[in-house]
Protein backbone atom coordinates (compact mmCIF):
# COMPACT_ATOMS: atom_id res chain seq x y z
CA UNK A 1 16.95 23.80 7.42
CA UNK A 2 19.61 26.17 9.25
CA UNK A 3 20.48 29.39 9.20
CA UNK A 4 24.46 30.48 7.52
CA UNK A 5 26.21 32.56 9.15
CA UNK A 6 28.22 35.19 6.93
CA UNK A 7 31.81 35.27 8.80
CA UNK A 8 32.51 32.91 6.16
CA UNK A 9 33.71 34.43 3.01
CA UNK A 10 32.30 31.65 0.78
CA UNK A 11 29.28 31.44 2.51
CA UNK A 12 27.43 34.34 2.69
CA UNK A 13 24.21 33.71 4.51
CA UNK A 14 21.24 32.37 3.95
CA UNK A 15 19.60 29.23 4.18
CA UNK A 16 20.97 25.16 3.65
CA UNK A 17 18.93 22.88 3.84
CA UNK A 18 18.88 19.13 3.24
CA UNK A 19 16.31 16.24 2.23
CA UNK A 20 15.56 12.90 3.93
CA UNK A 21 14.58 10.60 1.11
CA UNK A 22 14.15 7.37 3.01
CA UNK A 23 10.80 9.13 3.96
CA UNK A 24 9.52 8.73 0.79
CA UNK A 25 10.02 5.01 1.24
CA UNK A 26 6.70 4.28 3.00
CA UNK A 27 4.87 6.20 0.72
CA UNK A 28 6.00 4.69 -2.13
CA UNK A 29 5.61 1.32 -0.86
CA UNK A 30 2.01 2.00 0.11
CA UNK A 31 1.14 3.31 -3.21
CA UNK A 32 2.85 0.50 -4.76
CA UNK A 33 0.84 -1.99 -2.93
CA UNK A 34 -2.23 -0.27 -4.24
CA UNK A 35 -1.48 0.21 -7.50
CA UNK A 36 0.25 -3.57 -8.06
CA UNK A 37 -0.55 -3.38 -12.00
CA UNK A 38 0.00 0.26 -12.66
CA UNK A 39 3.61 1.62 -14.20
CA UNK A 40 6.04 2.71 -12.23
CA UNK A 41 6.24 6.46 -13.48
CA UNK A 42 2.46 6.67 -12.59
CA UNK A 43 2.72 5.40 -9.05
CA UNK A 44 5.45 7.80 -8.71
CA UNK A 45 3.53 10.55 -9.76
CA UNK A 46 0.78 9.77 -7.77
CA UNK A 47 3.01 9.47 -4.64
CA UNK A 48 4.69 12.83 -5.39
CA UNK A 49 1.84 15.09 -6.29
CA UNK A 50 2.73 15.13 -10.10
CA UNK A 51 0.82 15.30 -13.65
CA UNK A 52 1.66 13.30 -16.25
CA UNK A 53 1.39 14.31 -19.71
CA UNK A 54 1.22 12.23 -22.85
CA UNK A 55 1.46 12.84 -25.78
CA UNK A 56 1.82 10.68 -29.44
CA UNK A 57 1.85 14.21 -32.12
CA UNK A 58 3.64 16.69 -32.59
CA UNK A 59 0.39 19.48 -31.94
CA UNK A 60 -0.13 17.01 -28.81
CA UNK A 61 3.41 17.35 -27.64
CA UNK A 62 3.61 21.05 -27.88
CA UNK A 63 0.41 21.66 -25.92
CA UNK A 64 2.38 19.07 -23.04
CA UNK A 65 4.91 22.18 -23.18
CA UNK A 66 2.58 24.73 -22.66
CA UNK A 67 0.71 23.29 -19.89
CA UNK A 68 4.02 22.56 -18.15
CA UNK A 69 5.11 26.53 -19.02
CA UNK A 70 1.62 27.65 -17.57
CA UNK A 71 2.44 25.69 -14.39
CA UNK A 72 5.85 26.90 -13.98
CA UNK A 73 4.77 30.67 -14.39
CA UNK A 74 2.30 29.90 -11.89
CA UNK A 75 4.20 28.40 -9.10
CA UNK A 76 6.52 31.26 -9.67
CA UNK A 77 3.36 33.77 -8.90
C-alpha cells in the first residue's frame, strides 16, 4: 500500500494498493490436504474466513439474504 500524490490531475490522492495472491497458495494447499474429501467451495471458505449458506426453499433462501444483509451492515459499523 502507497501513498498518491495529487500533482496528478487524474489521481488525486489517496491510497493504491495491490494483492499478492500466490500467498494464498500455501494455505489453500494445506487446507486441501486436510480436507481431501470435502468440496472445493467449502475448503475455500474455510481457508478464507467465509460462511456458507444453503439453502433448498424459497423461505430458506430469503433468510440466506438476510443473514448476508445483517453481515454487510455490520462490517460497515
Amino acid at each position: 500500500m502507497r501513498g498518491l500524490s495529487s500533482s496528478n490531475i487524474l489521481e488525486r490522492g489517496g491510497f493504491k494498493a495491490g494483492v499478492d495472491l500466490t500467498r494464498l497458495i500455501p494455505v489453500l494447499t494445506g487446507a486441501t490436504a486436510v480436507a481431501a474429501n470435502a468440496d472445493v467451495f467449502s475448503v475455500l471458505t474455510a481457508a478464507t474466513g467465509g460462511t456458507q449458506l444453503h439453502f433448498r426453499k424459497q423461505n430458506q433462501l430469503e433468510d440466506a439474504i438476510a443473514i448476508v444483509g445483517v453481515e454487510l451492515r455490520s462490517s460497515y459499523t
